[in-house]
Protein backbone atom coordinates (compact mmCIF):
# COMPACT_ATOMS: atom_id res chain seq x y z
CA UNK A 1 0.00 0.00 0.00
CA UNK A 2 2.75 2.43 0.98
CA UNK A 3 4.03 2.12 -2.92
CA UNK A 4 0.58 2.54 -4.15
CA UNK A 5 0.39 5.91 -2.08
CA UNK A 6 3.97 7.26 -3.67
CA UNK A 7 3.12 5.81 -7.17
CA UNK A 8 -0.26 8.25 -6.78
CA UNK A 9 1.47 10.95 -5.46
CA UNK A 10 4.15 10.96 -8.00
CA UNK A 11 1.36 10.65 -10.36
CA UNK A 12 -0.29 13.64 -9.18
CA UNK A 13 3.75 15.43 -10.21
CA UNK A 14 4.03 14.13 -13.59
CA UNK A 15 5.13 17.26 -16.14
CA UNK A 16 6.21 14.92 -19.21
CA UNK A 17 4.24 12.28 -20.69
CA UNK A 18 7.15 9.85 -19.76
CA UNK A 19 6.59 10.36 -16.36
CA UNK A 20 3.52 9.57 -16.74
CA UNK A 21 3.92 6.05 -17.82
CA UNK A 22 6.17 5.27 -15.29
CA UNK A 23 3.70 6.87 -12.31
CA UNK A 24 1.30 4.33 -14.21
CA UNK A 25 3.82 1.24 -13.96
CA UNK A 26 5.15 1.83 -10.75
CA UNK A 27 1.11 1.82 -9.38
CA UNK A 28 0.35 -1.18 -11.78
CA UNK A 29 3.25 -2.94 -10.35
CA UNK A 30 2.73 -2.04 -6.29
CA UNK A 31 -0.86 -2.93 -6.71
CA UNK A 32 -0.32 -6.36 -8.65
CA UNK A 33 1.66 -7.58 -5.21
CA UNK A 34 -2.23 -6.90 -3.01
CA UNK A 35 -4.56 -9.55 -4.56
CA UNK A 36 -2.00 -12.45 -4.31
CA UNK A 37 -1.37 -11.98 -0.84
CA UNK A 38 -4.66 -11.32 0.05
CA UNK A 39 -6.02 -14.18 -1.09
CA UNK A 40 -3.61 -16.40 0.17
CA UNK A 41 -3.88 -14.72 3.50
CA UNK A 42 -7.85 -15.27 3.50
CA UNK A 43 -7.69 -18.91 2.62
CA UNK A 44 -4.66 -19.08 5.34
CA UNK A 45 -6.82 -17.97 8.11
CA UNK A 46 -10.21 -19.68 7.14
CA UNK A 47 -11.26 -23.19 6.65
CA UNK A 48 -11.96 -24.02 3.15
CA UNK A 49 -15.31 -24.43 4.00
CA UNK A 50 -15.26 -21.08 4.48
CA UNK A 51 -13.60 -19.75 1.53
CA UNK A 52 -16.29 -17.97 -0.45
CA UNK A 53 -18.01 -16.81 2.23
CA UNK A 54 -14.74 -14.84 3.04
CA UNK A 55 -14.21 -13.71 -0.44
CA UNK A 56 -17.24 -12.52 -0.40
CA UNK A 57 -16.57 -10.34 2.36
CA UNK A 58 -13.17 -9.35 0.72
CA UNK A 59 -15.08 -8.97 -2.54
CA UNK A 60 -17.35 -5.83 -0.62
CA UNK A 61 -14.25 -3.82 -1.18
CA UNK A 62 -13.47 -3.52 -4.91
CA UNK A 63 -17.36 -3.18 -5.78
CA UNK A 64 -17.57 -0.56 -2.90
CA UNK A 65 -14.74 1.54 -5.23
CA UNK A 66 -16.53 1.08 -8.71
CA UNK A 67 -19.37 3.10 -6.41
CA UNK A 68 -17.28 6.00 -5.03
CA UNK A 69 -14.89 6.62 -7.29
CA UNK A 70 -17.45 8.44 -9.96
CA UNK A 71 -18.50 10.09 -7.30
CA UNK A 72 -15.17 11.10 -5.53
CA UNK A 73 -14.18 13.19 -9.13
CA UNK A 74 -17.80 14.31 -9.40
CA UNK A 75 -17.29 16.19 -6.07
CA UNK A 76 -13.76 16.86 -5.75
CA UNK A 77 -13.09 18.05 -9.55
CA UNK A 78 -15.03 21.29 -9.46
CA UNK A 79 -13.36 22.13 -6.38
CA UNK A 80 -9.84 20.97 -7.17
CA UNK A 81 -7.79 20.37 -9.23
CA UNK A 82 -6.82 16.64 -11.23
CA UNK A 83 -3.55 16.74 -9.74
CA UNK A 84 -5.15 17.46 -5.64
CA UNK A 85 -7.49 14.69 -5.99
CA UNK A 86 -4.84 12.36 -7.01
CA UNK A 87 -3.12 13.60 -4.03
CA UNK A 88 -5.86 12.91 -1.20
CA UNK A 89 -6.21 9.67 -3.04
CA UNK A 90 -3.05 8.80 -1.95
CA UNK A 91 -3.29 10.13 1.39
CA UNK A 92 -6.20 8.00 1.96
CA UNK A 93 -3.49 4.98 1.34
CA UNK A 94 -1.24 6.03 3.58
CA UNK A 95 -3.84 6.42 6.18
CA UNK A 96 -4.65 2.83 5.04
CA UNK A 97 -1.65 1.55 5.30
CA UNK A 98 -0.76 2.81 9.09
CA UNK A 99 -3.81 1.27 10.10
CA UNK A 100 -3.01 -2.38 9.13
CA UNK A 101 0.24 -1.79 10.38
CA UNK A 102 -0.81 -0.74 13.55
CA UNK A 103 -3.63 -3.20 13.91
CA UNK A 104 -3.34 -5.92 10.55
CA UNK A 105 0.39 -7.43 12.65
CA UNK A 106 -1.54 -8.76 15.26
CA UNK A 107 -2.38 -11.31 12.43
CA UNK A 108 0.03 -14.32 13.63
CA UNK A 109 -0.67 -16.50 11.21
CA UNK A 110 1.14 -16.42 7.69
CA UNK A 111 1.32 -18.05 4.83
CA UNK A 112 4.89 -20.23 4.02
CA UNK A 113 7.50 -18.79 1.94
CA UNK A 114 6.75 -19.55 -1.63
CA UNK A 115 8.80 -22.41 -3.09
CA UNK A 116 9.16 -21.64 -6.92
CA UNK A 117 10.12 -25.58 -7.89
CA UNK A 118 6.58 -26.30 -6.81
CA UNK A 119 5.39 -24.02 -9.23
CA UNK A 120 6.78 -25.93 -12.50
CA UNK A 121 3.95 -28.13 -12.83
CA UNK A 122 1.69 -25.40 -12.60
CA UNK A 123 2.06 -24.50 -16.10
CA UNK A 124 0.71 -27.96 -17.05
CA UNK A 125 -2.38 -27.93 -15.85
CA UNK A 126 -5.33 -27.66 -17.83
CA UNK A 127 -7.22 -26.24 -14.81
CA UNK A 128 -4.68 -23.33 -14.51
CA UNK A 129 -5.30 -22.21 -18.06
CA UNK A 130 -8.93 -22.46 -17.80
CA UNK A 131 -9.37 -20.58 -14.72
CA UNK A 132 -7.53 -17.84 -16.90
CA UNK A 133 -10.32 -17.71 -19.19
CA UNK A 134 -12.77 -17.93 -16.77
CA UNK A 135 -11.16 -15.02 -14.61
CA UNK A 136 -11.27 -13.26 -17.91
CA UNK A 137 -15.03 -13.67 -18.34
CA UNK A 138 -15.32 -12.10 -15.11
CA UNK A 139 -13.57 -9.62 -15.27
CA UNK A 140 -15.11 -8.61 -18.28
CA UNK A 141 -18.53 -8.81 -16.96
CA UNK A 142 -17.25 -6.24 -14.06
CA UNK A 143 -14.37 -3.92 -15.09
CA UNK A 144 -14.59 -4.42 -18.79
CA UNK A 145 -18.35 -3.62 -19.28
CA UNK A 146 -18.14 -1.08 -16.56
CA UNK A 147 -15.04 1.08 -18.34
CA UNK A 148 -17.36 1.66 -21.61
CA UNK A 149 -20.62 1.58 -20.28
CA UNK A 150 -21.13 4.98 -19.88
CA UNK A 151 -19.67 6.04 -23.31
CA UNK A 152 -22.05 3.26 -24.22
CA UNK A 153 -24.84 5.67 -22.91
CA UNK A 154 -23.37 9.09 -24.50
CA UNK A 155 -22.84 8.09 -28.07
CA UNK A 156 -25.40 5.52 -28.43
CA UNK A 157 -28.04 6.98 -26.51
CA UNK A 158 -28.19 10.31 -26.02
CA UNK A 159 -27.70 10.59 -22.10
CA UNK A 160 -25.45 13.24 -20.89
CA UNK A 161 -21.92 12.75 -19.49
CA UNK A 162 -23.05 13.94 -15.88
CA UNK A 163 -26.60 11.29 -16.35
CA UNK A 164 -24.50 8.43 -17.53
CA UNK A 165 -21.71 8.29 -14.79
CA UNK A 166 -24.13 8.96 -12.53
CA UNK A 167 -26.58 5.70 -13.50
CA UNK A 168 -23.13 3.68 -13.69
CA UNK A 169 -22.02 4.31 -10.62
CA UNK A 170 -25.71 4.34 -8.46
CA UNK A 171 -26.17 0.82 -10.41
CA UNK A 172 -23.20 -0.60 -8.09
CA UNK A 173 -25.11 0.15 -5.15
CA UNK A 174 -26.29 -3.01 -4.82
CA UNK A 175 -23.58 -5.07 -5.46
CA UNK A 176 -22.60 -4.57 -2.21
CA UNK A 177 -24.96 -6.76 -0.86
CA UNK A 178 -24.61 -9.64 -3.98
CA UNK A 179 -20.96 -9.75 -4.04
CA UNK A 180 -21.10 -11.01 -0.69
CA UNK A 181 -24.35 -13.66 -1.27
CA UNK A 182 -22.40 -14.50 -4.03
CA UNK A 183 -20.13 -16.24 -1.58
CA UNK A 184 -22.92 -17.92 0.59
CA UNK A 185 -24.38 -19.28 -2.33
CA UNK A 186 -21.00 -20.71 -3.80
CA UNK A 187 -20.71 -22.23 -0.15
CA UNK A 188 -24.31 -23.33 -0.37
CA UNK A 189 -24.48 -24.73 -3.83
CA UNK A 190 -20.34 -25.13 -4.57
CA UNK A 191 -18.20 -23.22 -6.83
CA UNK A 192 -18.49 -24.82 -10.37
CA UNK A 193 -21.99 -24.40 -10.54
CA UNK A 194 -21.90 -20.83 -9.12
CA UNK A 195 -19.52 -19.73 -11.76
CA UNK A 196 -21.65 -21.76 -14.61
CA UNK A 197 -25.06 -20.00 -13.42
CA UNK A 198 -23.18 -16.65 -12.85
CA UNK A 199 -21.48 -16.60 -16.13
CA UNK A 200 -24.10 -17.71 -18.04
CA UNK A 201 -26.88 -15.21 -16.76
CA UNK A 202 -24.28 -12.52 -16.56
CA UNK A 203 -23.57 -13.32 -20.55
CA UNK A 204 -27.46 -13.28 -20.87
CA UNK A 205 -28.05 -9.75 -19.50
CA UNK A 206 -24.88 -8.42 -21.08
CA UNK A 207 -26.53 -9.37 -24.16
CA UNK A 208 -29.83 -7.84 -23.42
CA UNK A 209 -27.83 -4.25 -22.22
CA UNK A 210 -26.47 -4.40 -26.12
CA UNK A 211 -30.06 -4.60 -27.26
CA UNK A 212 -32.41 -2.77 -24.93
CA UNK A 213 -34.37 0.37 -25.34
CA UNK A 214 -36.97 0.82 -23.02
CA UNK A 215 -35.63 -1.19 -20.38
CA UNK A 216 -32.20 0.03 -20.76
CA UNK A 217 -32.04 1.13 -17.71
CA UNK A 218 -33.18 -2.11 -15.87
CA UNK A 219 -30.41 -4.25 -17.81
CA UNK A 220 -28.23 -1.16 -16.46
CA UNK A 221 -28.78 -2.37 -12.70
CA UNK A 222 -29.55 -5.98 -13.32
CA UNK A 223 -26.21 -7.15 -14.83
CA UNK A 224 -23.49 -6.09 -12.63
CA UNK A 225 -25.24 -7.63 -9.76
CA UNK A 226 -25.29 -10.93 -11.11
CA UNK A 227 -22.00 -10.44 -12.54
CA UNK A 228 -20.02 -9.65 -9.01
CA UNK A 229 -21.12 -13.04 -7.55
CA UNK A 230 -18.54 -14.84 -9.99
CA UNK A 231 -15.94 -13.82 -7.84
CA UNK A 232 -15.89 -15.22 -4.16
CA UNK A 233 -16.28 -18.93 -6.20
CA UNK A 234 -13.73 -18.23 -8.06
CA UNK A 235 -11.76 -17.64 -6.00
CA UNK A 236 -12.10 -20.35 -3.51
CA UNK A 237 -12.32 -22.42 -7.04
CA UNK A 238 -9.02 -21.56 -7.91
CA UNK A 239 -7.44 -21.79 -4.24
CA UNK A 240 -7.60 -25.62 -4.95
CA UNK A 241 -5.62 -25.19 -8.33
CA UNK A 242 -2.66 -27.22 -7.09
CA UNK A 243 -0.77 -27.35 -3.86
CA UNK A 244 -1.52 -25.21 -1.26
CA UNK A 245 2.27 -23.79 -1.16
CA UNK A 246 1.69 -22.15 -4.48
CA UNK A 247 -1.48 -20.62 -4.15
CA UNK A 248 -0.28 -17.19 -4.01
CA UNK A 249 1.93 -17.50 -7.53
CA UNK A 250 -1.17 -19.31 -8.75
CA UNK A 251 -3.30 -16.40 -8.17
CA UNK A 252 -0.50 -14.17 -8.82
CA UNK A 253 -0.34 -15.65 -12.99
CA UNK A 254 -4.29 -15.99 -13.29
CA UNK A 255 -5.08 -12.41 -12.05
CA UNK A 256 -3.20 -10.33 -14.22
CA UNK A 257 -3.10 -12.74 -17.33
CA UNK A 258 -7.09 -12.16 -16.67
CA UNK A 259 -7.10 -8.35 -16.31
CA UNK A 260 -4.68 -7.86 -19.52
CA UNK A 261 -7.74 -9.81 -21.49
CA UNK A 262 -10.93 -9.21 -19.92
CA UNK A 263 -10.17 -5.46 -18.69
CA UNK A 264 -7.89 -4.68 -21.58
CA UNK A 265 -7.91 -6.59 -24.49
CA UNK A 266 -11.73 -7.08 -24.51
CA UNK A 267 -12.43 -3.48 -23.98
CA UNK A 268 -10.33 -2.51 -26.60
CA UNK A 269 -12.56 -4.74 -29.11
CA UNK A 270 -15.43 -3.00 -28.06
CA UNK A 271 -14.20 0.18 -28.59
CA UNK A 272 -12.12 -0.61 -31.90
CA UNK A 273 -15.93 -2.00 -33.08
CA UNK A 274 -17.77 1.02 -31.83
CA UNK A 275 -15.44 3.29 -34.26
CA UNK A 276 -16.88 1.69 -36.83
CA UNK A 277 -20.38 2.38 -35.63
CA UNK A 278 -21.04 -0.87 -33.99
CA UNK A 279 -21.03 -0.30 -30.64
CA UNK A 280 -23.78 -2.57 -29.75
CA UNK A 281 -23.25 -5.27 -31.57
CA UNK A 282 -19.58 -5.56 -29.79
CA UNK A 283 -21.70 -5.58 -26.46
CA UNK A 284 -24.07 -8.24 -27.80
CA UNK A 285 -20.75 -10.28 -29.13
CA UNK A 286 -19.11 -9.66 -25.77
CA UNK A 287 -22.23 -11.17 -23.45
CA UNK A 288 -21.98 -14.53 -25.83
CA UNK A 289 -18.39 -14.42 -24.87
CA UNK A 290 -18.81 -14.51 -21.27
CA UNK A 291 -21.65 -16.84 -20.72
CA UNK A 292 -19.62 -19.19 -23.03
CA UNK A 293 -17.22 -19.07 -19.94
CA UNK A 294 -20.30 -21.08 -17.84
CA UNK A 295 -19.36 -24.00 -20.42
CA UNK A 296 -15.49 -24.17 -19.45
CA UNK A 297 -16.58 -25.31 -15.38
CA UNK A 298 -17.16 -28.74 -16.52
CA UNK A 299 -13.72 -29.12 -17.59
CA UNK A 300 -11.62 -28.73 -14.35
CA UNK A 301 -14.12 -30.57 -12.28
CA UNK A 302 -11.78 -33.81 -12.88
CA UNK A 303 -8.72 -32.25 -11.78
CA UNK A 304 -10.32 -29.59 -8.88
CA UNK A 305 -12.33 -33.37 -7.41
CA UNK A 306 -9.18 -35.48 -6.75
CA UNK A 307 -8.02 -33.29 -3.97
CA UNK A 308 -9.90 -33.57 -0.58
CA UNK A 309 -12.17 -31.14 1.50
CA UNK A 310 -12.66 -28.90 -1.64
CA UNK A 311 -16.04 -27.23 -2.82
């Protein structure tokens, strides 16, 4: 967190465009290093029965910052300036980061050093490469539809830039609450068929967001709360992807592999597409893509059922 706050606050300093891919680097590459060790400290201190259910706490915090963060520049920006807001921002992490110092070290249990060695059959594994794709649906149904959503709105139909971020960002009010049934139900029902049912009806509503008119605004709200319950089974899905001493590498491969396609790549499509005036259509093409993903689940259930006490 502490290089998160000084990648911010040297992004807030930039002068030279340069600069200003390195602020971006330097904050890419502090904030890759959270996830993995968060996880692996969550399924450290919980039983895996447990797993989701924890996740889907954890999983309160990233959909809680698709909802402020419209409305923290909405605020701040007519009062301050780009560079000031960046600048609180990373205040705020600093503030975060004294406090789990000060109260996260009580924490006495840790995960073991990471053994790379164990790590060379991880590459093998057909349940690896899937959970790639399948972190890549997700994230596409989250971040990826949520990044052109509201330019979805402005150029397609009509809505002001003030209307549209503010419908984006109220819609993730309730995913507060989902994210975190998301993980009782993966507990309840298991993983695989929480992802398959997720993915699937996520796809589904994706697809109807690409088509709507009338109810536009319903598809608006419905499909990023389905959409935010694919993660807490996920990620207790992919805690079992081999041993438990490489976990964190695991999740340290499949995460950003995941974002470059579903929150990059993806996007990019979309937007490449909607140059050419087909801006819906890439939405439509991009909901068949992700509830495709609810057809991969069946293919790692062989490799994630050989190991004991999983979902």
């Amino acid at each position: 967190m502490i290089g998160i706050g000084l990648s911010l606050t040297l992004l807030s300093l930039v002068t030279t465009l340069s600069l200003l891919k390195l602020s971006f680097f330097l904050l890419g590459l502090s904030a890759g290093i959270y996830l993995p060790s968060a996880i692996t400290t969550i399924s450290t201190l919980f039983q895996p029965h447990q797993w989701a259910r924890a996740f889907g706490v954890h999983e309160l915090a990233p959909n809680l910052a698709f909802l402020v963060a419209p409305f923290y520049v909405a605020l701040l920006l007519p009062a301050l300036s780009w560079q000031q807001t960046v600048q609180l921002l990373s205040c705020f992490v600093f503030l975060a980061a004294g406090l789990y110092s000060a109260f996260g070290s009580s924490i006495k249990k840790y995960p073991d050093p990471q053994d790379l060695r164990l790590c060379r059959g991880l590459f093998t594994r057909q349940a690896f490469w899937l959970m790639i794709l399948l972190f890549s649906m997700g994230i596409t149904g989250t971040l990826g539809i949520y990044s052109i959503l509201p330019t979805f709105l402005v150029s397609e139909h009509g809505f002001s830039e003030q209307a549209a971020n503010l419908l984006v960002g109220t819609s993730r009010l309730p995913t507060l609450v989902t994210a975190l049934a998301g993980g009782f139900l993966a507990d309840r029902f298991g993983n695989r068929l929480t992802i398959s049912l997720v993915l699937l009806a996520t796809g589904a509503t994706t697809i109807l967001l690409g088509q709507g008119r009338d109810l536009l605004k319903l598809y608006i709200w419905v499909q990023p709360v389905i959409a935010v319950c694919f993660f807490p089974a996920a990620f207790a899905l992919i805690s079992h992807i081999g041993p438990a001493e490489t976990r964190s590498v695991t999740i340290s491969f499949t995460v950003p592999l995941s974002f470059v396609l579903g929150g990059g790549i993806i996007p990019a499509f979309i937007t490449r597409m909607a140059d050419s005036g087909r801006f819906a259509e890439a939405i439509i093409l991009t909901g068949f893509l992700i509830g495709s993903g609810g057809l991969l689940v069946g293919f790692i259930k062989e490799e994630v059922s050989k190991k004991k006490n999983l979902i």
